[in-house]
Protein backbone atom coordinates (compact mmCIF):
# COMPACT_ATOMS: atom_id res chain seq x y z
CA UNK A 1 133.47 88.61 -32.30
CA UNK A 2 136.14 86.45 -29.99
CA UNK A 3 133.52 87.44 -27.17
CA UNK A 4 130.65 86.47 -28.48
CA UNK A 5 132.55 83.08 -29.97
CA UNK A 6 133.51 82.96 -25.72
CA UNK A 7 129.96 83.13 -24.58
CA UNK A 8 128.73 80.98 -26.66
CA UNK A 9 131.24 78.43 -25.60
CA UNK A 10 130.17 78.93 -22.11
CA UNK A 11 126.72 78.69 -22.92
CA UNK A 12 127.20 75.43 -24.48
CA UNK A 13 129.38 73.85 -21.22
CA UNK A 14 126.28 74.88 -19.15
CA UNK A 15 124.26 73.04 -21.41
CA UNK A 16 126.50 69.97 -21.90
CA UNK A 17 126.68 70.11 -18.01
CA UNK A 18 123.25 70.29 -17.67
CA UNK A 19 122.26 66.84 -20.35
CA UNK A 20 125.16 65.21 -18.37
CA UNK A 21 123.39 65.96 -15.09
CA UNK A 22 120.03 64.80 -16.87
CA UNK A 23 121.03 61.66 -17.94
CA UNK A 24 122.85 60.97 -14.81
CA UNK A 25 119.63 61.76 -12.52
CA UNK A 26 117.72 59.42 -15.23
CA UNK A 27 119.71 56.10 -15.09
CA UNK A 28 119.85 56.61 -10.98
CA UNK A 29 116.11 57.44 -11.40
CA UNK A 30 115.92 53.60 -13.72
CA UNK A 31 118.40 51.78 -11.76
CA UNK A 32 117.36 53.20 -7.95
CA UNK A 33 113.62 54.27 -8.37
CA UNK A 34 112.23 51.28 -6.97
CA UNK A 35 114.86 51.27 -3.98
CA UNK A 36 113.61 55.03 -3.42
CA UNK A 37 110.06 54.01 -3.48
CA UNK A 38 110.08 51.37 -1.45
CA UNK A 39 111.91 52.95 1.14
CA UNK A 40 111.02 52.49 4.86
CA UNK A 41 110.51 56.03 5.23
CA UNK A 42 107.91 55.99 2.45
CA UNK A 43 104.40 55.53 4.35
CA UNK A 44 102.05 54.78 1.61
CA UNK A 45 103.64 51.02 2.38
CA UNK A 46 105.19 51.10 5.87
CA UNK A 47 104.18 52.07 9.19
CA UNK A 48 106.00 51.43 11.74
CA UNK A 49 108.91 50.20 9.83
CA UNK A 50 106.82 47.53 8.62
CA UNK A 51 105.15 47.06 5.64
CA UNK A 52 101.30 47.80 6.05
CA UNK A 53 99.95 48.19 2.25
CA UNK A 54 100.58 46.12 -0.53
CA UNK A 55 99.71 43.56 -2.64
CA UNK A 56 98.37 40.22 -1.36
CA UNK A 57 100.65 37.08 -1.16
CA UNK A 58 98.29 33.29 -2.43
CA UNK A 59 99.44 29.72 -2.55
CA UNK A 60 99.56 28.10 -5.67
CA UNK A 61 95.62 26.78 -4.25
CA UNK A 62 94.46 30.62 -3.34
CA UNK A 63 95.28 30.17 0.43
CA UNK A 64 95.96 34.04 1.60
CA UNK A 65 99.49 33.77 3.20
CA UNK A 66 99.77 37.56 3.24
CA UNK A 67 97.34 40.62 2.26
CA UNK A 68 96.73 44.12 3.75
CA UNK A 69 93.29 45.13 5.40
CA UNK A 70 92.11 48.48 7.06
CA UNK A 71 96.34 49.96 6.61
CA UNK A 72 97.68 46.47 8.54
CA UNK A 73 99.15 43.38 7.26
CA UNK A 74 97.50 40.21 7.85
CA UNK A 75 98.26 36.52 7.54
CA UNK A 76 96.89 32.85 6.63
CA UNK A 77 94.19 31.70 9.55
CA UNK A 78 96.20 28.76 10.77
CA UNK A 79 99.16 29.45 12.94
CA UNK A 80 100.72 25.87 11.89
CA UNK A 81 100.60 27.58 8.34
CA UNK A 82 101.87 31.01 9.17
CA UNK A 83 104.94 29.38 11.08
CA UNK A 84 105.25 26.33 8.14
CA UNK A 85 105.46 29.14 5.65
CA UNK A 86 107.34 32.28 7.37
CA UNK A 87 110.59 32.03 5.97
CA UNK A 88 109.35 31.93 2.47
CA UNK A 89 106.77 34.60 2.62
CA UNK A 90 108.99 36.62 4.93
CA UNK A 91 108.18 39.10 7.96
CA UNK A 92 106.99 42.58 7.23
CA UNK A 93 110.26 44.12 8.56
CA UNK A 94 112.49 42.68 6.26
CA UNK A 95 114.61 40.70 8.57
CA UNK A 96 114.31 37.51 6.49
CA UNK A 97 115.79 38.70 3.93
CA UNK A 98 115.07 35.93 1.34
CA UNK A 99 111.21 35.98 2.10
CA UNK A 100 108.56 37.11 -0.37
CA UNK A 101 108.24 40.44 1.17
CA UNK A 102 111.76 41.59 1.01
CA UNK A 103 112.96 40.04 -2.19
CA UNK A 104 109.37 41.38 -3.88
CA UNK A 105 108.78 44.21 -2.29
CA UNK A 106 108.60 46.39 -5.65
CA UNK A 107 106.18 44.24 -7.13
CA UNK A 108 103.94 44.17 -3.99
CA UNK A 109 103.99 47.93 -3.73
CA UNK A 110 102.93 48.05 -7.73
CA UNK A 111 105.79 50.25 -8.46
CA UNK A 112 106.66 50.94 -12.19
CA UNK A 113 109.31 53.25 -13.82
CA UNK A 114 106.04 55.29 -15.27
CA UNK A 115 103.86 55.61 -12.34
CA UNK A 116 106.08 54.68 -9.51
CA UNK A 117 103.59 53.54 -7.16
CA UNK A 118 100.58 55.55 -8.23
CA UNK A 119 97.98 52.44 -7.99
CA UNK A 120 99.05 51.62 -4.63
CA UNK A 121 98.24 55.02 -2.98
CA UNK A 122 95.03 55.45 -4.94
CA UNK A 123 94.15 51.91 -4.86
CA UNK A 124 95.59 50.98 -1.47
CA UNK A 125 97.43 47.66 -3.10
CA UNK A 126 99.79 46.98 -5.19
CA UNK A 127 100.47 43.79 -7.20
CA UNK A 128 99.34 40.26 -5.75
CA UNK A 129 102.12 37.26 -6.03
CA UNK A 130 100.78 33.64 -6.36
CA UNK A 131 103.54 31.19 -5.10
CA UNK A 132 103.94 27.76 -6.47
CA UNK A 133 104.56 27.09 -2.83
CA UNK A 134 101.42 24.39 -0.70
CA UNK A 135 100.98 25.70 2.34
CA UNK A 136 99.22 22.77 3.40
CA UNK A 137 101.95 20.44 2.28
CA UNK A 138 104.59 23.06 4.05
CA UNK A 139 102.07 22.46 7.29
CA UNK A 140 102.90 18.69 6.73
CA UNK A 141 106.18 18.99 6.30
CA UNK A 142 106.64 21.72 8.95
CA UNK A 143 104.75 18.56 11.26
CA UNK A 144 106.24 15.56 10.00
CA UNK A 145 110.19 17.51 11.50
CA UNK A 146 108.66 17.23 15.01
CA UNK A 147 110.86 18.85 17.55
CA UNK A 148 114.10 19.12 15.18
CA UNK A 149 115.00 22.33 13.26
CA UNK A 150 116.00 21.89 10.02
CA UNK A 151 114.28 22.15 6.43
CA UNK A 152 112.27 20.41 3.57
CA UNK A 153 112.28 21.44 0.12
CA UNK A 154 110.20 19.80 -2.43
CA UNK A 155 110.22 21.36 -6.38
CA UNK A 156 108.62 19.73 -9.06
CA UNK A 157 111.51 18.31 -11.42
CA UNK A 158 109.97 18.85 -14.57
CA UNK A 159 108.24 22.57 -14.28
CA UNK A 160 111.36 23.76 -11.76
CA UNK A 161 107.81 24.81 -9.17
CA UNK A 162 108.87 25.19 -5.59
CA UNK A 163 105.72 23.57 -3.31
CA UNK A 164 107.65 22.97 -0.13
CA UNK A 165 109.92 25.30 1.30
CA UNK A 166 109.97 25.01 5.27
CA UNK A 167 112.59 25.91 7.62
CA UNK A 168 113.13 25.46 11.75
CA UNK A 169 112.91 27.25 13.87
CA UNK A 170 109.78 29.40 13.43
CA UNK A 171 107.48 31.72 14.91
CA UNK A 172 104.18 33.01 14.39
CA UNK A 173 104.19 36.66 13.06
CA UNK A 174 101.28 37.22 14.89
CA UNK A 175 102.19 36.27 18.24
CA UNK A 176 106.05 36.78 18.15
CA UNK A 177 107.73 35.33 21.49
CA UNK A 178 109.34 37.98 23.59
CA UNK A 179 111.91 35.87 23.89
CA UNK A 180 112.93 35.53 19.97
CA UNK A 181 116.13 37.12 20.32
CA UNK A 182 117.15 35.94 23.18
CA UNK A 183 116.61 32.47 23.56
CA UNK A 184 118.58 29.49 22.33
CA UNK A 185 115.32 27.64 20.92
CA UNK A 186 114.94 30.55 18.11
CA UNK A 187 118.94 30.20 17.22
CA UNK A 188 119.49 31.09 13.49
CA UNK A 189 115.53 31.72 13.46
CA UNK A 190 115.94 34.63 10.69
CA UNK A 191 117.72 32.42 8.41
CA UNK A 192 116.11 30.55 5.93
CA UNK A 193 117.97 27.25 6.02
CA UNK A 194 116.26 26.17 2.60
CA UNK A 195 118.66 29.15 0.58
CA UNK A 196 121.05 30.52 3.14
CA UNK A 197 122.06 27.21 5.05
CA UNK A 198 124.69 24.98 4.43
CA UNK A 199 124.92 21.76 6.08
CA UNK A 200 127.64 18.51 6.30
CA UNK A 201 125.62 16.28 4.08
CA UNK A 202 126.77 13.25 5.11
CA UNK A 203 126.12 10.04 2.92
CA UNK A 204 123.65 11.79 -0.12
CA UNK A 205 127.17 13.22 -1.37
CA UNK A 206 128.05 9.60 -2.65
CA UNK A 207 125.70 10.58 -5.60
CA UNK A 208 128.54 13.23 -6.63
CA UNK A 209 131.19 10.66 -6.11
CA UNK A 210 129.39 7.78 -7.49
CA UNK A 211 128.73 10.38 -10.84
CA UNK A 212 132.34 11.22 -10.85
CA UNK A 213 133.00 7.03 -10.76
CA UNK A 214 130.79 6.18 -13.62
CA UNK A 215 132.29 9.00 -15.85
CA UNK A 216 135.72 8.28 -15.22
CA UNK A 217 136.32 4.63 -14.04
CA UNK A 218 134.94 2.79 -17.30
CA UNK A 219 134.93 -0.61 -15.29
CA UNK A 220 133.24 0.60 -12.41
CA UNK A 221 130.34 -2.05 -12.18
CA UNK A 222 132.80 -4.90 -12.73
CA UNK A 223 134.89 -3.76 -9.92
CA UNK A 224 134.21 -5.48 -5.72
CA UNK A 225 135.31 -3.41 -3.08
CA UNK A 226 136.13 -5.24 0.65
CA UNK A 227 134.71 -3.61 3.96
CA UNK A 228 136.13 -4.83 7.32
CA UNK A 229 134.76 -1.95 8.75
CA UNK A 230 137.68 0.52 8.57
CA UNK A 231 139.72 1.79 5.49
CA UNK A 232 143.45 2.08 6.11
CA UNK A 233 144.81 4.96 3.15
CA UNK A 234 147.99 4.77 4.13
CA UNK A 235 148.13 8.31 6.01
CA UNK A 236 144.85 7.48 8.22
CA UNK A 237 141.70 5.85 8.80
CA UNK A 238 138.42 5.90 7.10
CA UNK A 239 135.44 3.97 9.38
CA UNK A 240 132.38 2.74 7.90
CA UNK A 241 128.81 2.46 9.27
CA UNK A 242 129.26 -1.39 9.26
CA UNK A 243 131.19 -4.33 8.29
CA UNK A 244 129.97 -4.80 4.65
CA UNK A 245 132.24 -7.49 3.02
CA UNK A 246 132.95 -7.60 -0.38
CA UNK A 247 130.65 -5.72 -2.48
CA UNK A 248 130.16 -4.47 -5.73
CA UNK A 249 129.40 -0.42 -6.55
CA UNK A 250 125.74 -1.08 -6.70
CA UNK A 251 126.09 -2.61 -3.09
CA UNK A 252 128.50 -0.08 -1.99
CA UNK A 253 125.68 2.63 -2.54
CA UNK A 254 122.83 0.56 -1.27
CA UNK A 255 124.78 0.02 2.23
CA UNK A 256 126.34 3.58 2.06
CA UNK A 257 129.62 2.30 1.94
CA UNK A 258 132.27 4.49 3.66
CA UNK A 259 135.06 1.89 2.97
CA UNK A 260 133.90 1.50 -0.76
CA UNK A 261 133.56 5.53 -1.40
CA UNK A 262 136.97 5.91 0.19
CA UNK A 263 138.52 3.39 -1.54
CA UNK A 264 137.05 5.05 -5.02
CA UNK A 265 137.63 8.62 -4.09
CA UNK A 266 141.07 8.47 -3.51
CA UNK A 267 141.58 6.56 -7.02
CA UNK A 268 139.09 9.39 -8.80
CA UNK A 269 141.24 12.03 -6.79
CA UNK A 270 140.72 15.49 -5.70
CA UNK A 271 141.18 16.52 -9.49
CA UNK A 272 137.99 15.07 -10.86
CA UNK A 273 136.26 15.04 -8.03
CA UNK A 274 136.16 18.74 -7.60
CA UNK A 275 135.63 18.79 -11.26
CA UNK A 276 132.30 16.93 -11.24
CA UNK A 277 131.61 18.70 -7.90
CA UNK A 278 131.63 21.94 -9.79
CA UNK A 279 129.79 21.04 -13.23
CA UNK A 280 127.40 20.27 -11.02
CA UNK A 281 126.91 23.89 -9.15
CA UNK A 282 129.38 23.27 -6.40
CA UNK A 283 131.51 26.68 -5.36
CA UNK A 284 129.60 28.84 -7.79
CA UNK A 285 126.79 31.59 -6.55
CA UNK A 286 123.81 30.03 -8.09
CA UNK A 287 120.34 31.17 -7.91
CA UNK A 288 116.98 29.86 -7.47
CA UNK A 289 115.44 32.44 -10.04
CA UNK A 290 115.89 35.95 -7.91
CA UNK A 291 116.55 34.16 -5.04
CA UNK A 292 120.48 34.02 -3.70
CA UNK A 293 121.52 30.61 -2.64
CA UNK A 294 124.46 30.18 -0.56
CA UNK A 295 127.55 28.43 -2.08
CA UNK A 296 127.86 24.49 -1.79
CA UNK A 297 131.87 23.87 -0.59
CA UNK A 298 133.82 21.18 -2.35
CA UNK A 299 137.34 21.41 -2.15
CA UNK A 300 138.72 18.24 -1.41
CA UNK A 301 142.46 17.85 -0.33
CA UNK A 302 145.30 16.73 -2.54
CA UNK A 303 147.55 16.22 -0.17
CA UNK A 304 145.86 13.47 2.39
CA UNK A 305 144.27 10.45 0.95
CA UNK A 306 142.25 10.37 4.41
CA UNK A 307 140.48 13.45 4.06
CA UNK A 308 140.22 12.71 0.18
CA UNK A 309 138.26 10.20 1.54
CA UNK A 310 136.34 11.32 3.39
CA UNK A 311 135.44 14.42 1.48
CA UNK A 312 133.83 12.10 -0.99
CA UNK A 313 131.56 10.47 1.37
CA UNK A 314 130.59 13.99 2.33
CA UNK A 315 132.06 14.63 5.57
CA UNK A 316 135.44 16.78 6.40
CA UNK A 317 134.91 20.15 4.85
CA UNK A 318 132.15 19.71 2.07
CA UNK A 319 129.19 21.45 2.74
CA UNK A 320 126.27 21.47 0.70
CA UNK A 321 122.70 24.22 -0.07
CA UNK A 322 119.52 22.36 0.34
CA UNK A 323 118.13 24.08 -2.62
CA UNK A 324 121.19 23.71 -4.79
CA UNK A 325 121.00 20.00 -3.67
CA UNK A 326 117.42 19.63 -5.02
CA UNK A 327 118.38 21.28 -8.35
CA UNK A 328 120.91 18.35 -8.46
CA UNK A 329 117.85 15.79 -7.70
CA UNK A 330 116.32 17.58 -10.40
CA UNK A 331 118.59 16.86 -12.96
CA UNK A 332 119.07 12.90 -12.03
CA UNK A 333 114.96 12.69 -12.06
CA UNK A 334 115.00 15.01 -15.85
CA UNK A 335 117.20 13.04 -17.59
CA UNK A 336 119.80 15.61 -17.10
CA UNK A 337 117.98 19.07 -17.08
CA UNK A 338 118.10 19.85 -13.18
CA UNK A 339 115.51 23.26 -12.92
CA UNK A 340 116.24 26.28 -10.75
CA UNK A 341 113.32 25.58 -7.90
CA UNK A 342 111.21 28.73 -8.54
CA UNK A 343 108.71 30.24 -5.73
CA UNK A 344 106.68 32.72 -8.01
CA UNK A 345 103.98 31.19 -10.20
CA UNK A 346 102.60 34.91 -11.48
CA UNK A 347 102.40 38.33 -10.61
CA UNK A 348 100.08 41.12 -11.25
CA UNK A 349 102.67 42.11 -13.65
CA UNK A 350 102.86 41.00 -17.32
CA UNK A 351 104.39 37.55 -16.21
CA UNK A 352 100.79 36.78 -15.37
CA UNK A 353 99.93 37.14 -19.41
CA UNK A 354 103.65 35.00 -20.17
CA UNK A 355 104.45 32.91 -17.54
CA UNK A 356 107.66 32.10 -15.70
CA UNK A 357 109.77 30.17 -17.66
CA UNK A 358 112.18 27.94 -15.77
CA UNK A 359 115.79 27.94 -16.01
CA UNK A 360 118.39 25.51 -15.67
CA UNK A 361 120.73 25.29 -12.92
CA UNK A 362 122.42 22.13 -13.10
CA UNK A 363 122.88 19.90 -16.07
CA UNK A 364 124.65 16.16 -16.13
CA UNK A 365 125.01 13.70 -18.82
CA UNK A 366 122.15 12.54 -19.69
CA UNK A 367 123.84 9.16 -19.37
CA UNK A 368 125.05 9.55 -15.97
CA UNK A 369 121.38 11.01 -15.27
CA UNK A 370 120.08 7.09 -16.18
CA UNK A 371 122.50 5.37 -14.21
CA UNK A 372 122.02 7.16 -11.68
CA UNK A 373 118.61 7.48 -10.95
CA UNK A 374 118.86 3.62 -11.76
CA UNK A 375 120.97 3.09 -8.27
CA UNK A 376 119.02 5.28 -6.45
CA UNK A 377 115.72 3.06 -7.47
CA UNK A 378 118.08 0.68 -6.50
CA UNK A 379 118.35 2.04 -2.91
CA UNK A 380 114.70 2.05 -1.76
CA UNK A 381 114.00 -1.44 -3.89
CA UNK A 382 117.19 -3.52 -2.17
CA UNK A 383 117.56 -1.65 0.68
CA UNK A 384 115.41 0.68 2.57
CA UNK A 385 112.19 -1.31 1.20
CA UNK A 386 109.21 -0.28 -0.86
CA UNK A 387 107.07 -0.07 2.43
CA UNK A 388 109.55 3.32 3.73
CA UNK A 389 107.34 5.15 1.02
CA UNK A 390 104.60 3.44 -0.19
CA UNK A 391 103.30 3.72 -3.50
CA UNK A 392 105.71 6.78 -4.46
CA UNK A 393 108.20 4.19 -6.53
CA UNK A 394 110.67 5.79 -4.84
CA UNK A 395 114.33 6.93 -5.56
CA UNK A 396 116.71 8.29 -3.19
CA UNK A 397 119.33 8.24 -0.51
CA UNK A 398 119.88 8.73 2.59
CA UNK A 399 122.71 10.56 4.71
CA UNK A 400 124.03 10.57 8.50
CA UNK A 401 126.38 14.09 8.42
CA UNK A 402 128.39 13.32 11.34
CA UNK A 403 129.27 15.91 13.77
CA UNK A 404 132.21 17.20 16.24
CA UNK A 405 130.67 18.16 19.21
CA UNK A 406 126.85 17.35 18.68
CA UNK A 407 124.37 14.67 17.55
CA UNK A 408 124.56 13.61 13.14
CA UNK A 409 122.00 15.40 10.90
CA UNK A 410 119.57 13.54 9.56
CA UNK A 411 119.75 13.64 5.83
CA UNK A 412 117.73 12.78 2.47
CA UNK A 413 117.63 13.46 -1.02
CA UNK A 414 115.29 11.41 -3.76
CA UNK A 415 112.39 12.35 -5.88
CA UNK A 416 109.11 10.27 -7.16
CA UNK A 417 109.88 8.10 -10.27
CA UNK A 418 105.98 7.93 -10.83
CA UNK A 419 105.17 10.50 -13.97
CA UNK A 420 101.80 11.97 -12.17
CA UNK A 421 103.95 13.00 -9.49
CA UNK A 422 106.99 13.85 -10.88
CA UNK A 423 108.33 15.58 -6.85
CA UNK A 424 111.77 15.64 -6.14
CA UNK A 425 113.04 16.11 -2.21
CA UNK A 426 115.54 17.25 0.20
CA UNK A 427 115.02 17.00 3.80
CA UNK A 428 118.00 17.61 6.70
CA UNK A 429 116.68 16.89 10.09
CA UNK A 430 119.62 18.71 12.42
CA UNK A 431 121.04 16.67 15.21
CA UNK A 432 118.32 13.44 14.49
CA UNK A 433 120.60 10.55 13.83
CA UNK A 434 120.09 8.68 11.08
CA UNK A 435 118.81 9.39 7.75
CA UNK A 436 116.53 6.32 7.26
CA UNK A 437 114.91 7.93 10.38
CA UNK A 438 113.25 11.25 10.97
CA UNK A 439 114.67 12.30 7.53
CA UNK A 440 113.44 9.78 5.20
CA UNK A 441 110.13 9.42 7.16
CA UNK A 442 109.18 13.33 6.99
CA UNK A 443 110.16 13.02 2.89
CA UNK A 444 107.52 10.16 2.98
CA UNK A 445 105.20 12.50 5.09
CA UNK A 446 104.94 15.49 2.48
CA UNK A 447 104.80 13.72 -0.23
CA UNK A 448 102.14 11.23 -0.02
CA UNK A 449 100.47 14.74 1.41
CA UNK A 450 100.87 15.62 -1.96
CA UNK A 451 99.79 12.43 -3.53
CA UNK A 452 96.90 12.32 -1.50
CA UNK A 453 95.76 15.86 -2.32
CA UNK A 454 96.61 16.32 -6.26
């Protein structure tokens, strides 16, 4: 009897061992299948290293960006188009590794906890992706940057789609230089600036401040401020772009300010600036849907009323994401409700029966929405002038993110007040002086590109 009561003991350890070790191999099967499947080795999709079959990558118009023929991968017609778009479609080897093909590389093969990916090697494809992305507009705006690096993002504010997403330097998948690792003209040339950069922004960070002012200095449009051209704090200097005078906060944003921001940062303080900062997304990982965006810094110091000041006119050690940044656009244009920008517009998964439904990344007061997207009409009507971008009833504002040892970025960030064309903007022109220049003029470019072809 106490044998038999042993064995079966024993028998039933095996078989506890044995569920364990099935369940186990089932959630690594669930949580790593697709990882498996799409592995380089695997050569139903790669060859070479580099992906040959899957499924087909449109524009939100039906443009082919990306699509496999005869066991190769091949790209849109234009090479304006394939370098305009590279960095958001991505390169077949995974290098960019925030481009369509690497971030979506399970849905392109098809793969699917049932079949795995059954209908790509019977089929020879997997699932197609339609972006939200233009490629012509991307073309434009890839263009209208000229000789500087950079990037342009453009989302609509309302639906959270992503048309425009360029970044500089480029190449043409299907001519790559032999030079692209070597040479200083590709620098950074695997990054895509649009979700992985981070940039001084200069001037367009007087939005933050100038939110922070209206929410906690109840007086602030009865207040004058006086420029002489530099700001004494009493531990350093702050220098403006200009001698302004006296002028009021609406004037101190229209002229960009430094004296005025300075003056109003250091009485907000580091406390509630970094507050406002980070209701607003700064020093969090966000995400543009799937997509990982690189942290926007804000940590202003406590301790020096100079750098205070200057951290609020967005110099000294903020540093801001272009797509993060446009999220914040979004919310000033939406009455508060600032989208994730979102890439995909369907899949040949069931999100092509639902949808995508945008998310929120960044939400402000309503109230502090109003006002603000009231100044930065103000901007364009007082200031830069109607004819900068004609017919767009624009809102926006413009940066110059000074530099140590090189050239200032060229900066802006606004959207289209008009409800047909409800496009909001960020464009950074590196090492292009001011933002009223190459900046603002390439945000005109794309978007009466978009205008003009709605």
């Amino acid at each position: 009897m106490k044998k038999t009561v042993k064995r079966a003991a024993v028998l039933y350890f095996l078989v506890a061992i044995f569920l364990a070790g099935m369940i186990l191999l089932t959630v690594q099967f669930v949580m790593n299948g697709s990882k498996w499947a799409n592995n380089r080795a695997n050569r139903h999709i790669y060859s070479g290293g580099t992906v040959a079959q899957a499924g087909a990558i449109y524009d939100r118009n039906g443009v082919t960006l990306a699509a496999s023929e005869n066991g190769k991968r091949v790209f849109a017609k234009a090479s304006a188009v394939r370098k305009a778009v590279l960095h958001v479609v991505g390169d077949t080897s995974g290098v960019i590794s925030t481009g369509t093909h690497y971030l979506y590389r399970s849905t392109l093969s098809g793969y699917n906890l049932i079949d795995g990916i059954y209908s790509l090697k019977s089929k020879g494809t997997g699932n197609d992706i339609t972006l939200n992305i233009d490629s012509g507009a991307c073309r434009a705006a890839y263009e209208a940057l000229g000789e500087r690096n950079g990037t342009v993002v453009v989302c609509n504010y309302k639906t959270g789609e992503l048309l425009v997403s360029v970044s500089k330097p480029s190449y043409d998948v299907t001519d790559v230089p032999k030079n692209l690792r070597t040479s200083e003209r590709y620098e950074g040339v695997f990054l895509d600036k649009a979700c992985s950069g981070i940039y001084t922004p200069g001037s367009i960070m007087k939005i933050i401040t100038a939110a922070c002012a209206i929410e906690n200095i109840p007086d602030i449009y009865m207040r004058t401020f006086e420029c002489k051209g530099e700001y004494k704090t009493g531990d350093g200097t702050v220098i403006c772009n200009g001698t302004h005078g006296k002028v009021s906060f609406q004037q101190a944003l229209n002229e960009s300010c430094n004296c005025a921001f300075a003056q109003i940062s250091i009485e907000l303080g580091a406390q509630k600036l970094k507050a406002t900062a980070e209701s607003l997304g700064f020093n969090k990982q966000l995400y543009a849907k799937e997509v990982p965006l690189v942290k926007s810094r804000f940590n202003p110091s406590a301790s020096s009323k100079t750098e205070l000041g200057w951290a609020g006119i967005g110099q000294s050690t903020t540093y801001v994401n272009p797509v993060h940044f446009l999220a914040i656009m979004n919310a000033i244009a939406n009455s508060g409700t600032g989208y994730a920008p979102d890439r995909i517009k369907q899949t040949g998964t069931l999100t092509q029966i639902i949808g995508r439904m945008p998310e929120i990344m960044v939400r402000m007061n309503p109230d502090t929405a109003s006002q603000l997207k009231r100044l930065l009409r103000s901007n364009v009507t007082d200031k830069y002038g109607e004819g900068k971008f004609p017919g767009l009833v624009m809102c926006g504002k413009t940066g110059t993110a000074e530099l140590d040892d090189a050239e200032s970025h060229s900066v802006f960030a606004g959207f289209c007040a008009r409800d047909d064309l409800p496009l909001s903007v960020v464009v950074i022109a590196e090492n292009a002086g001011w933002g009223s220049g190459v900046a603002a003029n390439t945000a005109n470019r794309v978007l009466q590109y978009l205008d003009d072809n709605r």
